[in-house]
PDB file of N, CA and C in Angstrom:
ATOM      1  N   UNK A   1     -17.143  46.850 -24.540  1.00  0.00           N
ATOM      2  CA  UNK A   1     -16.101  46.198 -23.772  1.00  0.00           C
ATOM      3  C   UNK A   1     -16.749  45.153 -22.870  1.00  0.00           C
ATOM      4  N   UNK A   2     -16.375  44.110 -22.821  1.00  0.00           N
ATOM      5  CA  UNK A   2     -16.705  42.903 -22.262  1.00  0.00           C
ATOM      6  C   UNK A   2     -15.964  42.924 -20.354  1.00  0.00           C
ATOM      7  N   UNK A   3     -17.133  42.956 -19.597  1.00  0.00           N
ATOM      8  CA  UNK A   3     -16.426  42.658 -18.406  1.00  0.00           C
ATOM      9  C   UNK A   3     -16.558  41.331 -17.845  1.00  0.00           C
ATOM     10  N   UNK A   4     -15.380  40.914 -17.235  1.00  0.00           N
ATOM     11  CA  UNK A   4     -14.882  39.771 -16.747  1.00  0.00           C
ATOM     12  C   UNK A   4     -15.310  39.667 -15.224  1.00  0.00           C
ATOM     13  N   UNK A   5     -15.653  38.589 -14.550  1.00  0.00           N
ATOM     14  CA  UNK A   5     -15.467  38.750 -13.596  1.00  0.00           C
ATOM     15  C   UNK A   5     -15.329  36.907 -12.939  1.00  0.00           C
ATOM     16  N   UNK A   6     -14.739  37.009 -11.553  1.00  0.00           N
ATOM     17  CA  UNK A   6     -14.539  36.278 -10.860  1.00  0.00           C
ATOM     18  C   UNK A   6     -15.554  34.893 -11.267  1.00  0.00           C
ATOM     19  N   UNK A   7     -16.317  34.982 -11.034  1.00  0.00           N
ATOM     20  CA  UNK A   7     -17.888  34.401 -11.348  1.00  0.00           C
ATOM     21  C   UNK A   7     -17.844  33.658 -12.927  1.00  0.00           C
ATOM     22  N   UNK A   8     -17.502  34.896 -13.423  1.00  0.00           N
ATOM     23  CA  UNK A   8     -17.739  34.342 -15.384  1.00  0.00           C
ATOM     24  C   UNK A   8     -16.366  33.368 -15.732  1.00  0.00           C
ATOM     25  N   UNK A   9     -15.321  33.972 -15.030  1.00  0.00           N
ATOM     26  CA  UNK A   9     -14.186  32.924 -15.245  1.00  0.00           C
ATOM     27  C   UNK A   9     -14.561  31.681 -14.754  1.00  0.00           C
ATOM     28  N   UNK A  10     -14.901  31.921 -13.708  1.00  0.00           N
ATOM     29  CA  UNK A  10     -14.868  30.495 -13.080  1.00  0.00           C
ATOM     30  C   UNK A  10     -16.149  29.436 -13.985  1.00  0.00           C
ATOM     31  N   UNK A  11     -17.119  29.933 -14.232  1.00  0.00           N
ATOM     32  CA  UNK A  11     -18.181  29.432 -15.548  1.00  0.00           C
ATOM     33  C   UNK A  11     -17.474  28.700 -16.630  1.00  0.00           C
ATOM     34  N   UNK A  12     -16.390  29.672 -17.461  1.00  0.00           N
ATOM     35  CA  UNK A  12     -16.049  28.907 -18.181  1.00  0.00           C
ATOM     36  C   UNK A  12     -14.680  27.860 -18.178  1.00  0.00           C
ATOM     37  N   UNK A  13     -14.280  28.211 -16.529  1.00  0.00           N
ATOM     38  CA  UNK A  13     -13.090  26.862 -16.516  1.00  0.00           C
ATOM     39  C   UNK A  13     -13.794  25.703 -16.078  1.00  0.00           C
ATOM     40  N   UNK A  14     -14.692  26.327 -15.661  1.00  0.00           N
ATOM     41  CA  UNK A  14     -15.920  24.959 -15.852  1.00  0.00           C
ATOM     42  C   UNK A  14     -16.582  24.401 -17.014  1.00  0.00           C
ATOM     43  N   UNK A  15     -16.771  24.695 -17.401  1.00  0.00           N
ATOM     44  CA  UNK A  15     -16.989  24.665 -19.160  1.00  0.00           C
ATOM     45  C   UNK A  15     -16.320  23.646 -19.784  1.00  0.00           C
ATOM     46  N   UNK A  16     -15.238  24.262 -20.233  1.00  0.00           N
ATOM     47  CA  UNK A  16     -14.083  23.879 -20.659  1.00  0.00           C
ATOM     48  C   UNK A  16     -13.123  22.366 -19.605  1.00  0.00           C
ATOM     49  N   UNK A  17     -13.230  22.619 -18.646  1.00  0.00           N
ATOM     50  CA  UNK A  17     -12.838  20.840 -17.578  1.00  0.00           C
ATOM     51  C   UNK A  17     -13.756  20.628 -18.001  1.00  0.00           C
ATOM     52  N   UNK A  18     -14.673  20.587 -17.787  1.00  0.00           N
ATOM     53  CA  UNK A  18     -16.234  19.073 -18.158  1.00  0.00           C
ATOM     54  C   UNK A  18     -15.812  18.686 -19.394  1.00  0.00           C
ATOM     55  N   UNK A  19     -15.721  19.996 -20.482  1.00  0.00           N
ATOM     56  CA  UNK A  19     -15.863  19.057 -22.037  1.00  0.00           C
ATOM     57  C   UNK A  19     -14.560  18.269 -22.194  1.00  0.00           C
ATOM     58  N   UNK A  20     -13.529  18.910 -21.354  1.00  0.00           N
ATOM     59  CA  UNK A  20     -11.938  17.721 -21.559  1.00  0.00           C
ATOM     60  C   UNK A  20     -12.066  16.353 -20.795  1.00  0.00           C
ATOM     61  N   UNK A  21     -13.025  16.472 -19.599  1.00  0.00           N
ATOM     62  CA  UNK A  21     -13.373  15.296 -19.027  1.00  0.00           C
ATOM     63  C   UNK A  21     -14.047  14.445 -19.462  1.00  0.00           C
ATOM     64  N   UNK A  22     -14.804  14.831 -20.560  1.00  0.00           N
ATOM     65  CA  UNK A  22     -16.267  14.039 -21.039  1.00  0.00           C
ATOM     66  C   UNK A  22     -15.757  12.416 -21.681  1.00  0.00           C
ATOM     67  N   UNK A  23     -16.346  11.642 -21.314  1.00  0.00           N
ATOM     68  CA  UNK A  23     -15.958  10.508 -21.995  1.00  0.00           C
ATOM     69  C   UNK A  23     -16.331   9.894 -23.684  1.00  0.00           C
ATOM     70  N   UNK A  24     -16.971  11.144 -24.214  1.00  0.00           N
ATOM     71  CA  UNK A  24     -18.009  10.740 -25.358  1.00  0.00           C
ATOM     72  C   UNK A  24     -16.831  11.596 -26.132  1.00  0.00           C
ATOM     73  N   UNK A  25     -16.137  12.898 -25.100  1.00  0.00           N
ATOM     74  CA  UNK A  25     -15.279  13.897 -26.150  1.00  0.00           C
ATOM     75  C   UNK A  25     -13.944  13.226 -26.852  1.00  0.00           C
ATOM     76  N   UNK A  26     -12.990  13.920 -27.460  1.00  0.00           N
ATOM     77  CA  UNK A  26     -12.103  13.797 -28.080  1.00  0.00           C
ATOM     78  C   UNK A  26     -10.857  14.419 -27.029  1.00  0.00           C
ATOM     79  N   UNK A  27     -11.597  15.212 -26.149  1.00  0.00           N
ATOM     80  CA  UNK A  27     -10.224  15.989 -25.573  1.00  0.00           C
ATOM     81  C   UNK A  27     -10.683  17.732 -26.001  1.00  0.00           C
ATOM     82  N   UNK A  28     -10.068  18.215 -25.341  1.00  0.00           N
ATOM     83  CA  UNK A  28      -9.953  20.025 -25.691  1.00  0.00           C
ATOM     84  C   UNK A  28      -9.169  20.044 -26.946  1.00  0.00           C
ATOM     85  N   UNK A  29      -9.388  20.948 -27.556  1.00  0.00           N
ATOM     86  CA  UNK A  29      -8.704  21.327 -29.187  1.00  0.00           C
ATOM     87  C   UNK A  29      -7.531  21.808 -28.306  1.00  0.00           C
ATOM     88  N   UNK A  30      -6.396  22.697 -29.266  1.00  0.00           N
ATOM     89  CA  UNK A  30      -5.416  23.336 -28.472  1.00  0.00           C
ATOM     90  C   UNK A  30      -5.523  24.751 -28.026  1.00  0.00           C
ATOM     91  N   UNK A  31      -6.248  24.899 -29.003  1.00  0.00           N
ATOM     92  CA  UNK A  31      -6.873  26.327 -28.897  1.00  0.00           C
ATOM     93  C   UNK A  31      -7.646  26.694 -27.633  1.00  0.00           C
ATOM     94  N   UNK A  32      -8.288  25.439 -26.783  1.00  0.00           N
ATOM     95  CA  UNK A  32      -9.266  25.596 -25.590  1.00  0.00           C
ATOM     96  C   UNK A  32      -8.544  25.269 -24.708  1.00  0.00           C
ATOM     97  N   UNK A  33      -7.645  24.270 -25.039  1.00  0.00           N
ATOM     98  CA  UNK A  33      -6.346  23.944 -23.383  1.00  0.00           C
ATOM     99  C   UNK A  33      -5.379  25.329 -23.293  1.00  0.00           C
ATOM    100  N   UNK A  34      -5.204  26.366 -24.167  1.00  0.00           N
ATOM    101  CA  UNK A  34      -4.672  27.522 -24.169  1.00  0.00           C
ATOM    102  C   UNK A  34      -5.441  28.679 -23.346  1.00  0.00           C
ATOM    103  N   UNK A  35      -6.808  28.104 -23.768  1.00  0.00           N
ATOM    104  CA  UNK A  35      -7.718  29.296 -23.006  1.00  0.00           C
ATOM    105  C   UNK A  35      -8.151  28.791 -21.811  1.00  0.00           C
ATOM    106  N   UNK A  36      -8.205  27.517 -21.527  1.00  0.00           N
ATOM    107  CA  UNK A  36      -8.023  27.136 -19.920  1.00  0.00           C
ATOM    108  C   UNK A  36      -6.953  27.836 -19.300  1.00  0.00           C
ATOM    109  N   UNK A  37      -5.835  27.541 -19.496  1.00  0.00           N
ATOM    110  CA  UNK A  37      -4.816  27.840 -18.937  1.00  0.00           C
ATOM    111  C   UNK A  37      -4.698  29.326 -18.563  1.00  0.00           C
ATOM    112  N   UNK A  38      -5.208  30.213 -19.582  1.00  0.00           N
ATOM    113  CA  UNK A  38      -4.908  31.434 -19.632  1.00  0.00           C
ATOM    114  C   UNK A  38      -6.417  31.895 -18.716  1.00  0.00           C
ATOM    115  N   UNK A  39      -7.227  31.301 -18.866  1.00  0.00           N
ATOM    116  CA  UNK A  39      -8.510  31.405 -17.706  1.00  0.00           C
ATOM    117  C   UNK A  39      -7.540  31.180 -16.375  1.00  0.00           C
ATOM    118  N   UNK A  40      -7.165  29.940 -16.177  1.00  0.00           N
ATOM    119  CA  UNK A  40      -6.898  29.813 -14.730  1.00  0.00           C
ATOM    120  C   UNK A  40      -5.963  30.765 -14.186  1.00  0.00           C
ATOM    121  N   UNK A  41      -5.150  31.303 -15.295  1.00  0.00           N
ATOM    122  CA  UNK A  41      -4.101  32.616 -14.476  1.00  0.00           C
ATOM    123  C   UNK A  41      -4.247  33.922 -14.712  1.00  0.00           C
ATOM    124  N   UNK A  42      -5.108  34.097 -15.562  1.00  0.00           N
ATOM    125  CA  UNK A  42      -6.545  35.267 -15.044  1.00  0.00           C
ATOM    126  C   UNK A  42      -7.405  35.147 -13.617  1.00  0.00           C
ATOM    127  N   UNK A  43      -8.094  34.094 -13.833  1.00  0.00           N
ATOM    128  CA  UNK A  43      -8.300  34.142 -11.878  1.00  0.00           C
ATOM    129  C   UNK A  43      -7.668  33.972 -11.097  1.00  0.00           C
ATOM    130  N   UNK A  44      -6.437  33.596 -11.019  1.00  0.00           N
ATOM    131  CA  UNK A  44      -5.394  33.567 -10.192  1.00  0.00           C
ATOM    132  C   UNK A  44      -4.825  34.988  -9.640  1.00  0.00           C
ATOM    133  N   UNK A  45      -4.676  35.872 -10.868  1.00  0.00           N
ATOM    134  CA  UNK A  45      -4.427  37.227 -10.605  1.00  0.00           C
ATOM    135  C   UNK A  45      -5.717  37.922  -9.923  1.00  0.00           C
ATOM    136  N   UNK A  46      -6.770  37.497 -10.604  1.00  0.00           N
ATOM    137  CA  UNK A  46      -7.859  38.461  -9.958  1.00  0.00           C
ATOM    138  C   UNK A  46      -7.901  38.020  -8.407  1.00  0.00           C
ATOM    139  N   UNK A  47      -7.961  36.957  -7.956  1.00  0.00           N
ATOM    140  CA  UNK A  47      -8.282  36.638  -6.848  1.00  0.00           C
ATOM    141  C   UNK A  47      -6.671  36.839  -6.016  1.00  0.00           C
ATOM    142  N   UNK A  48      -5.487  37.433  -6.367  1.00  0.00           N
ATOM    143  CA  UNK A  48      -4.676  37.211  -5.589  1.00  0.00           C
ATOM    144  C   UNK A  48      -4.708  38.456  -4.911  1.00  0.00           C
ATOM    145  N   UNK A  49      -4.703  39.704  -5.220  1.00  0.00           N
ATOM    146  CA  UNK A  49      -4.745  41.239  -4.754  1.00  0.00           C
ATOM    147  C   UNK A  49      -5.637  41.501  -3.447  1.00  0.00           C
ATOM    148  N   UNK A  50      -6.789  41.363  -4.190  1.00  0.00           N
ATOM    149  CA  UNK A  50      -8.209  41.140  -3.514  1.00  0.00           C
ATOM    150  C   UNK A  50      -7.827  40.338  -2.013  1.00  0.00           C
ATOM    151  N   UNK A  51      -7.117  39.247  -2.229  1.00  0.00           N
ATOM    152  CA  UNK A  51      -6.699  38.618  -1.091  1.00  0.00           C
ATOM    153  C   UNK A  51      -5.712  39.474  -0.043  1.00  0.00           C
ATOM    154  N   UNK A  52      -5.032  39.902  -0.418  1.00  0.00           N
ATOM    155  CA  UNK A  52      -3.634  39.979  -0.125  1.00  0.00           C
ATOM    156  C   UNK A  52      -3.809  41.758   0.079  1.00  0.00           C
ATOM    157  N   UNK A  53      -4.625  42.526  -0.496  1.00  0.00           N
ATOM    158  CA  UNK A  53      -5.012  43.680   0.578  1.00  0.00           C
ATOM    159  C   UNK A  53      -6.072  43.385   1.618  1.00  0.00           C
ATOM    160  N   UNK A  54      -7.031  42.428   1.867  1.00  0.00           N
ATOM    161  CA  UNK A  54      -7.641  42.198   2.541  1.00  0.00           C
ATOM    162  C   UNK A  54      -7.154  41.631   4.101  1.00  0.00           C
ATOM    163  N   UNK A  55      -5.484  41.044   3.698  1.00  0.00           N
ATOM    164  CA  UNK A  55      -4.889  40.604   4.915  1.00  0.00           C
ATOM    165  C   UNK A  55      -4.427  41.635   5.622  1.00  0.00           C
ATOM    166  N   UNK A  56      -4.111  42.932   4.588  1.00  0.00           N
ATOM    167  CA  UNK A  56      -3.188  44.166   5.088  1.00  0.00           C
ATOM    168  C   UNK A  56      -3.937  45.191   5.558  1.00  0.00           C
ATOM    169  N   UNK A  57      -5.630  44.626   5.546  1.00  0.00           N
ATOM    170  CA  UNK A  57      -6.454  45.750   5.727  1.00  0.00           C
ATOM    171  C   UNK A  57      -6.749  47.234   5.088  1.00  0.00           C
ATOM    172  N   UNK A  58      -6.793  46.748   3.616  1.00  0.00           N
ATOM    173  CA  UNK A  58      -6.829  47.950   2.821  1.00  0.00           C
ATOM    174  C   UNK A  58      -7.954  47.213   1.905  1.00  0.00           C
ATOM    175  N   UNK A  59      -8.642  46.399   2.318  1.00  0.00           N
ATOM    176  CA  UNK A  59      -9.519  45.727   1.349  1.00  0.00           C
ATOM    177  C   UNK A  59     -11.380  46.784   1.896  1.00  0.00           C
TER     178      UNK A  59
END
């Protein structure tokens, strides 16, 4: 089983922006603007809890 974390997501939405930014590229396939997307609201969830018991003091 593959673990995820805060850190590794953020690696590859980095990844993945550079190669859609690149000026030499073609663009992200659809298949990689799918897995951006689905990266960015994977860390969105991970980082929202974490937050949000930490305000309530249960972190």
């Amino acid at each position: 089983m593959v673990t995820v974390t805060q850190e590794s997501l953020a690696e590859k939405i980095k990844r993945l922006e550079s190669r859609g930014n690149a000026e030499y590229a073609l663009g992200l396939t659809l298949n990689e603007e799918y897995q951006l997307a689905a990266y960015r609201m994977l860390l969105k969830y991970l980082t929202g809890p974490v937050e949000a018991n930490l305000e309530n003091g249960n972190g």
